[in-house]
Protein backbone atom coordinates (compact mmCIF):
# COMPACT_ATOMS: atom_id res chain seq x y z
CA UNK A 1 80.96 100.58 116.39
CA UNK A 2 78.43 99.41 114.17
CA UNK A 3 78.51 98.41 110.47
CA UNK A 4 77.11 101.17 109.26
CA UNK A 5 79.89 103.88 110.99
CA UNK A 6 82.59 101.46 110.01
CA UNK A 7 81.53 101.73 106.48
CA UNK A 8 80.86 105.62 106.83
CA UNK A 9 84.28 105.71 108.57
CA UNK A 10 86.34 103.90 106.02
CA UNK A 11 84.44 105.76 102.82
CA UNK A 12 85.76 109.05 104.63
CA UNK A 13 88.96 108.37 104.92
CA UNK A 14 89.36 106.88 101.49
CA UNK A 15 87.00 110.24 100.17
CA UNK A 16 89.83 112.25 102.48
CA UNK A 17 92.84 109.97 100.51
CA UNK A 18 91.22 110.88 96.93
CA UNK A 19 90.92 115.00 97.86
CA UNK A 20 94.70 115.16 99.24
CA UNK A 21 95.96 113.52 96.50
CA UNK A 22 93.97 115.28 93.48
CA UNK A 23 94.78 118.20 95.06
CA UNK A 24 98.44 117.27 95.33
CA UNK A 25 98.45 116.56 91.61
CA UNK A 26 97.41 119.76 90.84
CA UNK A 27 99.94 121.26 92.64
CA UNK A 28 102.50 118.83 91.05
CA UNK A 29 100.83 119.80 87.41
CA UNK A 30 101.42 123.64 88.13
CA UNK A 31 105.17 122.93 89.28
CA UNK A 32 104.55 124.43 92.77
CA UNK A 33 105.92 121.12 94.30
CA UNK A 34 107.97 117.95 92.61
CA UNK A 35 106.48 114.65 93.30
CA UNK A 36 109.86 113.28 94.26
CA UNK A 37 110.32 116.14 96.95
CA UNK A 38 106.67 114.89 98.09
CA UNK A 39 107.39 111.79 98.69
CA UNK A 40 110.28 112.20 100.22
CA UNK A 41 108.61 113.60 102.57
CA UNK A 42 105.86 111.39 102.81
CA UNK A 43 108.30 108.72 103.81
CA UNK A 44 109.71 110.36 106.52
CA UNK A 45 106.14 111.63 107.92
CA UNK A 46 105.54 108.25 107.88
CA UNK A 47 108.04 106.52 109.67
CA UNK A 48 108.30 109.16 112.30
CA UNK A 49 104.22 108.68 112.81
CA UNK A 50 102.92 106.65 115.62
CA UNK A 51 100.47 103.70 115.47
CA UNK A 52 97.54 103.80 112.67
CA UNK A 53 98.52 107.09 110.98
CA UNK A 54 101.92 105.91 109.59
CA UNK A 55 99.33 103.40 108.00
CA UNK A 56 97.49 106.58 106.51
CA UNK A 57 100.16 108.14 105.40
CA UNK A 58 101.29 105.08 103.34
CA UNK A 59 98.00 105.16 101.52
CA UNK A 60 98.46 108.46 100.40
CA UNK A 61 102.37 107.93 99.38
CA UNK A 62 100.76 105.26 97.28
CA UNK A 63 98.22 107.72 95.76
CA UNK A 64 100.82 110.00 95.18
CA UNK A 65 103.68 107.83 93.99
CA UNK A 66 100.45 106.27 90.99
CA UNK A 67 99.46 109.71 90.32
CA UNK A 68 96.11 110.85 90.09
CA UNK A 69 95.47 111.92 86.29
């Protein structure tokens, strides 16, 4: 892989991160989901996911657990 698709790569994953978790706050803001319930779940997703996507799902806990507002 060259430069260039790393760089497209990475920016959509980190665009993908940012959607998730506005939209996540939203849903936290209307009181259809708590965060805490959210990241409980988060953390189990995440240790029960293999290789490179418990990494993934870390950055989004972290998204989550800062908030997005």
């Amino acid at each position: 892989m060259d430069g260039s698709s790393t760089d497209e790569t990475r920016e959509l994953l980190i665009g993908t991160w940012v959607g998730v978790a506005m939209i996540v706050e939203m849903l936290i803001e209307q009181g259809l989901v708590s965060r805490e319930d959210l990241l409980l779940l988060l953390s189990r997703a995440q240790m029960a996911a293999p290789d490179r996507r418990s990494t993934a799902l870390a950055g989004l806990r972290l998204l989550v657990e800062r908030g997005f507002a």
